[in-house]
N, C-alpha and C. Protein backbone atom coordinates (compact mmCIF):
# COMPACT_ATOMS: atom_id res chain seq x y z
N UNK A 1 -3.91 2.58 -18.05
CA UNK A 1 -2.94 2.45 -16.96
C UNK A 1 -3.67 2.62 -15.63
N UNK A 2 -3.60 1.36 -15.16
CA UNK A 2 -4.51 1.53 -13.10
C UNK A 2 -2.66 2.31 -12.23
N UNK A 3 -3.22 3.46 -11.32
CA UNK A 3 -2.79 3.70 -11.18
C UNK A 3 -2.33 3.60 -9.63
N UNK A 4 -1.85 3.22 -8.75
CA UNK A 4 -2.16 2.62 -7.35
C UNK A 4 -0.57 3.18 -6.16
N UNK A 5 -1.06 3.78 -5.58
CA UNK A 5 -0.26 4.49 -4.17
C UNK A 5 -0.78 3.78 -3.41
N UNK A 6 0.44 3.42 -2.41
CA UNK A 6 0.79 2.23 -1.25
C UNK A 6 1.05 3.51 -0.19
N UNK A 7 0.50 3.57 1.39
CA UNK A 7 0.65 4.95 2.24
C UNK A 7 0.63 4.17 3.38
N UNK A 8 1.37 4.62 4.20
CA UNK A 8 1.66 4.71 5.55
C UNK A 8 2.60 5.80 6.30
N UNK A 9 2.73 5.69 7.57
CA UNK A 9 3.64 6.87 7.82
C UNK A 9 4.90 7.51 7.66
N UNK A 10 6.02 6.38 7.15
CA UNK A 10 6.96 6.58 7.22
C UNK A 10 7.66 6.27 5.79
N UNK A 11 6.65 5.78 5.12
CA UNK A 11 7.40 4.73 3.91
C UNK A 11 8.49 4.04 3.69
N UNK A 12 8.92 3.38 4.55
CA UNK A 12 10.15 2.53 5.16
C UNK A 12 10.09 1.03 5.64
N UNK A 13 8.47 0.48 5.46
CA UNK A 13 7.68 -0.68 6.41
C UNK A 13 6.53 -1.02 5.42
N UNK A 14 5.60 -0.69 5.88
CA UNK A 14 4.60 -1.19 5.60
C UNK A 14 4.41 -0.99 4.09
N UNK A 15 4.21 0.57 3.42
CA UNK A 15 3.66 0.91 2.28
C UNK A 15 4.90 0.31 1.27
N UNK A 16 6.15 0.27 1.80
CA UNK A 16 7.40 -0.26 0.93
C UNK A 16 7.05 -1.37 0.47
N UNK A 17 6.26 -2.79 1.76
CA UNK A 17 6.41 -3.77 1.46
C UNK A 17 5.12 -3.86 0.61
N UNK A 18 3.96 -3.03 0.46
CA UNK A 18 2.81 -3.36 -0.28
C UNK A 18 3.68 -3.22 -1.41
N UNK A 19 4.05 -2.39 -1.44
CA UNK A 19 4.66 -1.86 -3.59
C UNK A 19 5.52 -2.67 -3.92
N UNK A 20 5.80 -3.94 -2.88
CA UNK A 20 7.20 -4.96 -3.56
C UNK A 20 5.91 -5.77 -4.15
N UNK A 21 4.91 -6.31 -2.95
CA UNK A 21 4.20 -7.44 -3.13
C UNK A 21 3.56 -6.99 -3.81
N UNK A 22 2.78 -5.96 -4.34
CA UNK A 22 1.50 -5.80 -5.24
C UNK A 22 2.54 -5.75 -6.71
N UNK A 23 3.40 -5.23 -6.82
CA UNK A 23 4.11 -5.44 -7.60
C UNK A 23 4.73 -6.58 -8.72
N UNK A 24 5.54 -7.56 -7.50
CA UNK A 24 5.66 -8.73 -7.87
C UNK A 24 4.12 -9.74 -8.25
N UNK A 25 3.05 -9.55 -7.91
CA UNK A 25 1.83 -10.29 -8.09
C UNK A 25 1.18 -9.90 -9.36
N UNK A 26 1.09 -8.31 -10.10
CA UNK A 26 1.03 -7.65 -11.35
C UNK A 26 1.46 -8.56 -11.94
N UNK A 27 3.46 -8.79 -11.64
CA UNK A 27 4.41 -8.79 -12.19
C UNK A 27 4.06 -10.83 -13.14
N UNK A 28 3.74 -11.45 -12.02
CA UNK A 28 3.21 -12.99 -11.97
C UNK A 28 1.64 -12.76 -12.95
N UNK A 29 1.15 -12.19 -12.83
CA UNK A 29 -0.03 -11.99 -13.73
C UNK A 29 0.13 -11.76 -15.62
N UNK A 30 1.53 -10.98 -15.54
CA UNK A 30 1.88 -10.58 -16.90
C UNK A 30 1.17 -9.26 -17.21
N UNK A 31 0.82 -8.47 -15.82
CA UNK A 31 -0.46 -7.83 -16.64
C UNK A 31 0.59 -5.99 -15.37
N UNK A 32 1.97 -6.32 -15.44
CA UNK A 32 2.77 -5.04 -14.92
C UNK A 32 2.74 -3.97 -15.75
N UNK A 33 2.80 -3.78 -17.21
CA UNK A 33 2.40 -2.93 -18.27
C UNK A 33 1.34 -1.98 -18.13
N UNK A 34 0.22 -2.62 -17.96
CA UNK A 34 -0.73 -2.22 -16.92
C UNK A 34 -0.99 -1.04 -15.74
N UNK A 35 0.00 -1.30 -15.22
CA UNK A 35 -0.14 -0.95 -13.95
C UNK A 35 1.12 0.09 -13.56
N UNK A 36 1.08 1.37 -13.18
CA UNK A 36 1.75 2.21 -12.18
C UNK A 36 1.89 2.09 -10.60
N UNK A 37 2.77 1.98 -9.97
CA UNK A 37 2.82 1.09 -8.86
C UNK A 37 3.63 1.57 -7.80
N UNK A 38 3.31 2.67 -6.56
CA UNK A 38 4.53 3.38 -6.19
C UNK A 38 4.13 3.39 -4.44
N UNK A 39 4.95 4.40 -3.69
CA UNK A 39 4.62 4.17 -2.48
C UNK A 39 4.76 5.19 -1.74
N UNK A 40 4.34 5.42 -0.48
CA UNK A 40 4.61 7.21 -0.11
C UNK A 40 4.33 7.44 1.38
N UNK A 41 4.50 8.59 2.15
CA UNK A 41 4.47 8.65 3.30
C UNK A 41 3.53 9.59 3.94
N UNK A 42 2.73 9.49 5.17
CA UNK A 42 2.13 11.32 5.32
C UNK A 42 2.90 11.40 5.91
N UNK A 43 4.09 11.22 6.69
CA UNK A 43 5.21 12.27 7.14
C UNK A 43 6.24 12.66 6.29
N UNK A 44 6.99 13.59 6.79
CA UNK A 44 8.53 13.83 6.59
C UNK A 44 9.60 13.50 7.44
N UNK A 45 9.46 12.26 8.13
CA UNK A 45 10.49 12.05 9.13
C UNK A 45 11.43 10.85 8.58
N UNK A 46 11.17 9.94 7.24
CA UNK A 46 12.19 9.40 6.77
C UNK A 46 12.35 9.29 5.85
N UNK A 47 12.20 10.66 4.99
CA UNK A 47 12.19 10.76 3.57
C UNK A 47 13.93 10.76 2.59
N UNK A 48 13.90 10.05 1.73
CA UNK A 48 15.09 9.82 1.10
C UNK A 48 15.48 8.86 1.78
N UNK A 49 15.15 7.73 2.88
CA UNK A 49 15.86 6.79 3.21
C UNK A 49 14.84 5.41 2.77
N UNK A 50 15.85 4.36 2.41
CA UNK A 50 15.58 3.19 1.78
C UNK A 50 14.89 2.30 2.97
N UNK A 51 13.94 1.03 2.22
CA UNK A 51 12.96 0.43 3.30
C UNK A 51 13.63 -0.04 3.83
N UNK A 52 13.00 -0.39 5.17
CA UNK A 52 13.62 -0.73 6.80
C UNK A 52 14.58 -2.11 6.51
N UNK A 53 15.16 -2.58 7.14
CA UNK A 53 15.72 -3.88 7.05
C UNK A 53 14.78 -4.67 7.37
N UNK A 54 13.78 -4.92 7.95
CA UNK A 54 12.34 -5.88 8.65
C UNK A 54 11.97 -6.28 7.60
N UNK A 55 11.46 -5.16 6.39
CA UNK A 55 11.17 -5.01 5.24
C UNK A 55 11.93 -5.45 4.43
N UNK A 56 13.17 -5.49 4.00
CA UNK A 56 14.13 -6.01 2.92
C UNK A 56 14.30 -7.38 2.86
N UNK A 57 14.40 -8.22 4.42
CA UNK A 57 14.65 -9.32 5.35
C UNK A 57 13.37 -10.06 5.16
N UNK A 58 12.49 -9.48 5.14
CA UNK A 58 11.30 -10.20 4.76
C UNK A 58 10.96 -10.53 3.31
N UNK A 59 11.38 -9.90 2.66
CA UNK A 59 10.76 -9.73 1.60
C UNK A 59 11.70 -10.68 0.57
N UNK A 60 12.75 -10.60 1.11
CA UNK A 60 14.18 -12.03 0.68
C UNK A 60 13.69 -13.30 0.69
N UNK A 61 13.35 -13.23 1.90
CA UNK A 61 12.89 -14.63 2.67
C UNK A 61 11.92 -15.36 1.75
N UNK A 62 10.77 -14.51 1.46
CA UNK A 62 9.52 -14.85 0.46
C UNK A 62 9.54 -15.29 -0.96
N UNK A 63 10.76 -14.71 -1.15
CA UNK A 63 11.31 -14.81 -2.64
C UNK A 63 10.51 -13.61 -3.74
N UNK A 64 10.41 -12.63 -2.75
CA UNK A 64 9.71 -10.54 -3.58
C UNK A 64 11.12 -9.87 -3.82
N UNK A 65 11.04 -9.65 -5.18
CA UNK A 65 12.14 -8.86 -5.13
C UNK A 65 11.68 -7.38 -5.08
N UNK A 66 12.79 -6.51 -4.06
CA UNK A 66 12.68 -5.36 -3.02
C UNK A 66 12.48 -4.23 -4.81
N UNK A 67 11.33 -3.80 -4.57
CA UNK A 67 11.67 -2.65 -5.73
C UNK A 67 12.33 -1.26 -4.79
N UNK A 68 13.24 -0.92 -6.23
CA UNK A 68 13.71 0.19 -5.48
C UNK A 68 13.29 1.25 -5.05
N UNK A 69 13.65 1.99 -4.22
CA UNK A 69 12.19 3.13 -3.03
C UNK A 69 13.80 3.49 -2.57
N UNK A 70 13.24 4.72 -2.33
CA UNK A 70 13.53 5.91 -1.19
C UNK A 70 11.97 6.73 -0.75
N UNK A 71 12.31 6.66 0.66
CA UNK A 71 10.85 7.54 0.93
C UNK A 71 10.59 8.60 0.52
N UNK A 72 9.35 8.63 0.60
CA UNK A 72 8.95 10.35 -0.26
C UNK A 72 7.83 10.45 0.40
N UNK A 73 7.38 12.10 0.48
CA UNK A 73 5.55 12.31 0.84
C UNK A 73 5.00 11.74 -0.04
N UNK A 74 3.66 11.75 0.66
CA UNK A 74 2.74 11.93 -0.47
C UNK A 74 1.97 13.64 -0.51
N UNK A 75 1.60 14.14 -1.37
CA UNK A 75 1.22 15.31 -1.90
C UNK A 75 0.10 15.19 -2.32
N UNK A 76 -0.84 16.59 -2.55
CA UNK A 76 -2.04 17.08 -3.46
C UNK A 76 -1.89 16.00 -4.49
N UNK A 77 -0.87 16.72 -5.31
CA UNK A 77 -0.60 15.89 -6.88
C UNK A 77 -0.50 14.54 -6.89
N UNK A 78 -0.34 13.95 -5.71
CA UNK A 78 -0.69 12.61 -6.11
C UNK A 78 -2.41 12.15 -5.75
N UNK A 79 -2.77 12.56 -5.05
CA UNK A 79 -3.96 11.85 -4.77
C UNK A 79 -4.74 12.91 -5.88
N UNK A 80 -4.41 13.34 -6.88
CA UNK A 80 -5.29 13.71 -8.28
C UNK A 80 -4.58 12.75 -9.48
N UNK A 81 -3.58 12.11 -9.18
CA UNK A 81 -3.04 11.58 -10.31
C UNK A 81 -3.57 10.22 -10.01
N UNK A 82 -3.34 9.67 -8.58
CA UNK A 82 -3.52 7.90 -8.80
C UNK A 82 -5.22 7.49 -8.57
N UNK A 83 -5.48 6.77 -9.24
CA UNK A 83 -6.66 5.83 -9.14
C UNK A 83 -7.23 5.16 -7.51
N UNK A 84 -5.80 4.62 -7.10
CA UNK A 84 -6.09 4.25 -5.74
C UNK A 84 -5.16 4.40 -4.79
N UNK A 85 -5.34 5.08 -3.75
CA UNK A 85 -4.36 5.31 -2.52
C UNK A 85 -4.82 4.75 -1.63
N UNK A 86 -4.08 3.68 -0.95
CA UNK A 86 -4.14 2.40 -0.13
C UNK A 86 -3.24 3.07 1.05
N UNK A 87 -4.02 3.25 2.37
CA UNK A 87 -3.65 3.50 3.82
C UNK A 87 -3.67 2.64 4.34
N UNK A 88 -2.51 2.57 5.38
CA UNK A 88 -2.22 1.20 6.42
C UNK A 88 -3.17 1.29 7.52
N UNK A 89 -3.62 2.34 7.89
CA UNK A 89 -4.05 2.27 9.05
C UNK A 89 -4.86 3.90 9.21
N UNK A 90 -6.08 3.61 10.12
CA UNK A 90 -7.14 4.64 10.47
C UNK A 90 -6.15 6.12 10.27
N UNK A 91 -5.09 6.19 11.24
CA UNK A 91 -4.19 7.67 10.77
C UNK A 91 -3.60 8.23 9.80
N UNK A 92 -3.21 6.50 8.91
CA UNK A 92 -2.89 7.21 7.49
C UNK A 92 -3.87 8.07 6.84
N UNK A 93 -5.46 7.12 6.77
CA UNK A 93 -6.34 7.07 6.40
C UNK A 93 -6.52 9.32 6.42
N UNK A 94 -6.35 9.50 7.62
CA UNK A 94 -7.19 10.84 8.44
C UNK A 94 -5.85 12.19 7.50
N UNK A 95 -4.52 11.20 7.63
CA UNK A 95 -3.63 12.10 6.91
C UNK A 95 -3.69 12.19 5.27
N UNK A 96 -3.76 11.36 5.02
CA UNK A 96 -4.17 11.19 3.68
C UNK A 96 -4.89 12.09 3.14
N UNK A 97 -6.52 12.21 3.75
CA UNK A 97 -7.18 13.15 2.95
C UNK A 97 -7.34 14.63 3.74
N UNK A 98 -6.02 14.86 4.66
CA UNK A 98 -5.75 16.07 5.17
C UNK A 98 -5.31 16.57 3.81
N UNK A 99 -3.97 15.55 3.73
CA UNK A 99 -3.03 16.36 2.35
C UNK A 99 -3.73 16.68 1.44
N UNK A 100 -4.83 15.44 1.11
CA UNK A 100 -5.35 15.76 -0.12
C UNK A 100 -6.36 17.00 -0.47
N UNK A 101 -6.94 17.93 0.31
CA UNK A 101 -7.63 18.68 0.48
C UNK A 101 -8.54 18.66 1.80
N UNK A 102 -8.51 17.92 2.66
CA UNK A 102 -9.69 18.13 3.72
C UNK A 102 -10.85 16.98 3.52
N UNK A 103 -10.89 16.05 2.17
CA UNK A 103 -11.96 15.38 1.88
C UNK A 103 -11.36 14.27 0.84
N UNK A 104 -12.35 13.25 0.67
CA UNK A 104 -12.08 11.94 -0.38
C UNK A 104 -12.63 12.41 -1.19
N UNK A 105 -13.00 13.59 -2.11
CA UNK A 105 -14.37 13.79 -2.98
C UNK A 105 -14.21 13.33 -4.09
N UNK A 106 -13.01 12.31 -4.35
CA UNK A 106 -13.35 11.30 -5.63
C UNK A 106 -13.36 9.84 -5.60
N UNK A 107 -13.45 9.46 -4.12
CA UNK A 107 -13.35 8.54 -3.57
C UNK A 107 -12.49 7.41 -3.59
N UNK A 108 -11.33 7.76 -3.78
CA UNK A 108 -9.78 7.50 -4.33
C UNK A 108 -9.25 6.46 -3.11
N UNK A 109 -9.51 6.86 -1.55
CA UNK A 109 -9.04 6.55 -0.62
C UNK A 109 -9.29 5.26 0.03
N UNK A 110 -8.52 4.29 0.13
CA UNK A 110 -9.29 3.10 1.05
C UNK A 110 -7.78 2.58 1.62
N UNK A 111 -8.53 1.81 2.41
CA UNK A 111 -7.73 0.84 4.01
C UNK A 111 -7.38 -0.19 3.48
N UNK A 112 -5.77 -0.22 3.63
CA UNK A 112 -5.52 -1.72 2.83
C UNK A 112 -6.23 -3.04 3.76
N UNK A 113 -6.98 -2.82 4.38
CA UNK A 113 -7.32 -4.48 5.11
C UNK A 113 -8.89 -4.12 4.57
N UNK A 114 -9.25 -3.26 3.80
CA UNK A 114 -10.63 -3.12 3.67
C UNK A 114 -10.64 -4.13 2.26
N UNK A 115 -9.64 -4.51 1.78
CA UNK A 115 -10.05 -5.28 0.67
C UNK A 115 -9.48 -6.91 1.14
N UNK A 116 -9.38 -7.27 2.20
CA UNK A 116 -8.99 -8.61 2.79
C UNK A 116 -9.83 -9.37 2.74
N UNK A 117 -10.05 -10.53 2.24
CA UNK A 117 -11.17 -11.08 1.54
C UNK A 117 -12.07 -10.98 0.72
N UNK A 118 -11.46 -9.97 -0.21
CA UNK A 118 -12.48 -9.59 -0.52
C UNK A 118 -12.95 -10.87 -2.36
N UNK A 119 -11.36 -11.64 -2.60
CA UNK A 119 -11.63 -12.96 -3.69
C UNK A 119 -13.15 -13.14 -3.31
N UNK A 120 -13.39 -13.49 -2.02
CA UNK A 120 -14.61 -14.80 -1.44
C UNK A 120 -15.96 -14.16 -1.11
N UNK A 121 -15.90 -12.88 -0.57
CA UNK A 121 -16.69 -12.24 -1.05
C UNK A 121 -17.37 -10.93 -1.89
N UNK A 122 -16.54 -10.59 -2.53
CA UNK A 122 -16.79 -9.74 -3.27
C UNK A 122 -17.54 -8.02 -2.92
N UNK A 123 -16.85 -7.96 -1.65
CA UNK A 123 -17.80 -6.78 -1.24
C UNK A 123 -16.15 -6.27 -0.12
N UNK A 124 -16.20 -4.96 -0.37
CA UNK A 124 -15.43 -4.12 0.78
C UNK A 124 -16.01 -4.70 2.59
N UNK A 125 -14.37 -4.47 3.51
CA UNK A 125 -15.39 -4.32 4.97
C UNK A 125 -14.61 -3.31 5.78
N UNK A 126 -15.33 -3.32 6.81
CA UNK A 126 -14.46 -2.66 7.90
C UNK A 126 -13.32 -3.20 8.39
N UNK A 127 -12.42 -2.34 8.13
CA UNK A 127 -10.94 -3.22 8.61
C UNK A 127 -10.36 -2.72 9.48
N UNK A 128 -9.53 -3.76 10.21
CA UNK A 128 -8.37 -3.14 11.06
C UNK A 128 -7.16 -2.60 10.39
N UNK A 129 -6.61 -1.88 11.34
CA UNK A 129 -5.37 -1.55 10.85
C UNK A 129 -4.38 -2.31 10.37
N UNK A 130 -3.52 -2.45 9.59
CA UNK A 130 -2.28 -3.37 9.56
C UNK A 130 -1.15 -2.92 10.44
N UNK A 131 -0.84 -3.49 11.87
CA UNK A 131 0.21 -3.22 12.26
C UNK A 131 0.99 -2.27 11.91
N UNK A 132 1.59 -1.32 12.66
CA UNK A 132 3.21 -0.74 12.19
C UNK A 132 4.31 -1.71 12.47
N UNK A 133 5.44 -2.76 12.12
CA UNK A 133 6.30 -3.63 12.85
C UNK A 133 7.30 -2.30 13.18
N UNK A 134 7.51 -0.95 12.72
CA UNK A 134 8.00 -0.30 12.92
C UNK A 134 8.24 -0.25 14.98
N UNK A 135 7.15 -0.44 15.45
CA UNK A 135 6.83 -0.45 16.63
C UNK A 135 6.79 -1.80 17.25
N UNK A 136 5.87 -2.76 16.62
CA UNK A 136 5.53 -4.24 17.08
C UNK A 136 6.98 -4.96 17.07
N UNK A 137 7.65 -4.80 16.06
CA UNK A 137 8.44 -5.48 15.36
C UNK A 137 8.42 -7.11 14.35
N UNK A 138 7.02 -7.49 14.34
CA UNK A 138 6.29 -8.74 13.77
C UNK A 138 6.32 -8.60 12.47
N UNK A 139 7.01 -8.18 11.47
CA UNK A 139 7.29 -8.36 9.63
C UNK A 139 6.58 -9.66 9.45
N UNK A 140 6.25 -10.63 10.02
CA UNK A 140 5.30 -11.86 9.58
C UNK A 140 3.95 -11.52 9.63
N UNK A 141 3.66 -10.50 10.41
CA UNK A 141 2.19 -10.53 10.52
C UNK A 141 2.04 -9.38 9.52
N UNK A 142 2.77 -8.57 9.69
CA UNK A 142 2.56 -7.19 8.50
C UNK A 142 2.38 -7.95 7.19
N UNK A 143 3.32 -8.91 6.85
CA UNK A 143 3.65 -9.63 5.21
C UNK A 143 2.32 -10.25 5.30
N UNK A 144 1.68 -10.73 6.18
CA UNK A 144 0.61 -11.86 6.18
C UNK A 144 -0.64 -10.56 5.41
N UNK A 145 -0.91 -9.29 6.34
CA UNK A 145 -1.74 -8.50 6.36
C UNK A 145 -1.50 -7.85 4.63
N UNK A 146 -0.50 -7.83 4.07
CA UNK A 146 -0.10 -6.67 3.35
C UNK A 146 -0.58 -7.81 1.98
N UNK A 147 -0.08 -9.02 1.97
CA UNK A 147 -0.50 -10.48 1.05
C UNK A 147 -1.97 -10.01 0.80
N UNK A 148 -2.99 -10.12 2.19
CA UNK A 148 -4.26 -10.38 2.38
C UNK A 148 -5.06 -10.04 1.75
N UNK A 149 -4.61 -8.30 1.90
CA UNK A 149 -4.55 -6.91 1.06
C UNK A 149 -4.79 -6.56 -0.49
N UNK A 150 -3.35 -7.12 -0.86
CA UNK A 150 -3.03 -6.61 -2.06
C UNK A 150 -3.68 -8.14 -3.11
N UNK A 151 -3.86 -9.31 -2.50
CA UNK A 151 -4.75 -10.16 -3.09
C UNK A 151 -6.22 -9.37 -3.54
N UNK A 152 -6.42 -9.03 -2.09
CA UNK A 152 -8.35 -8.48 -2.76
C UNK A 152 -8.22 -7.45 -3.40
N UNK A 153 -7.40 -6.27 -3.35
CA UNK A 153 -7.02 -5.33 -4.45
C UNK A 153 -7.14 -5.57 -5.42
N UNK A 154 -6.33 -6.68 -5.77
CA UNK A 154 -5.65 -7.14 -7.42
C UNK A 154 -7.41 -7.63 -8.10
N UNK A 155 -8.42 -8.78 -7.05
CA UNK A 155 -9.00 -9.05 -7.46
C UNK A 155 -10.31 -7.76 -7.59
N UNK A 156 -10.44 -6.76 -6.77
CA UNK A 156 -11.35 -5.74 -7.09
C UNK A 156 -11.43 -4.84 -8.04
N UNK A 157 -10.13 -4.65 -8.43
CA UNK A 157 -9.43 -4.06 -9.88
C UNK A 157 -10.01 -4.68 -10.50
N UNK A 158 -9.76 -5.90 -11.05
CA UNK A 158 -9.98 -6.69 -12.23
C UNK A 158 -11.57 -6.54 -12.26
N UNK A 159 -12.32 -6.63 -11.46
CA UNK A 159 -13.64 -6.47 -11.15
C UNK A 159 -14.36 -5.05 -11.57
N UNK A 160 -13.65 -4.02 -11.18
CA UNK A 160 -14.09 -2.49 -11.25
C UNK A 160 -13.30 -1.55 -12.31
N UNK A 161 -12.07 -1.98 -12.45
CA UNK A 161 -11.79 -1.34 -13.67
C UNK A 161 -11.62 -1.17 -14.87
């Protein structure tokens, strides 16, 4: 079982929409059995509430069906349980391995745009952040970024695990 946490700040946006799309793409593979697949927040400011409408609205449009979520932290216990915890952005990134102890020391942690291209070339990079639309309000460019993402994921898995 690959085990994979979707993180951003609020879990309402961004990390919601990775766990529809990485989801549904498992799901197209035949290979969801496989795979544990969830999503989480480093805050507590919208926990127990369902993903944003930007997020639901988008994700219709594409033809992803919305898995069901209510926000939640993320915790210690998860970043010892999952395989890979995927941050939206440099602050998730810094909160992330606050919660997790102060350090990556199993090297669990990566930037969802760090695997964006990675089909073509086969190697991690330095990435930008993926937008918050929480703020921007652009759900096209987040869906574009979060696609980009969870493509080179799917293919670095298959590669490394």
């Amino acid at each position: 079982m690959i085990k994979v946490l979707f993180i951003c700040h609020g879990n309402i946006c961004r990390s919601t929409m990775a766990e529809s799309v990485f989801t549904h793409m498992v799901n197209q593979l035949g290979l969801i059995q496989q795979f544990e697949i969830d999503s989480a927040a480093t805050s507590r400011e919208e926990i127990g509430n369902p993903p944003h409408y930007g997020t639901v609205d988008k994700l219709r449009k594409e033809g992803i069906p919305l898995v069901p979520h209510r926000a939640r932290q993320m915790t210690r216990d998860d970043y010892l349980y999952y395989d890979y915890l995927i941050g939206m952005d440099y602050a998730n990134i810094r909160n992330m391995t606050r919660i997790a102890g102060g350090t990556d020391s199993q090297g669990k942690i990566y930037k969802m745009l760090s695997f964006a291209g990675y089909e073509e070339n086969h190697k991690l990079t330095e990435a930008r952040d993926v937008a918050d639309p929480w703020y921007t309000g652009d759900f096209d460019a987040t869906y574009r970024d979060v696609v980009a993402g969870c493509e080179g994921l799917l293919q670095y898995i298959k590669e490394h695990f």
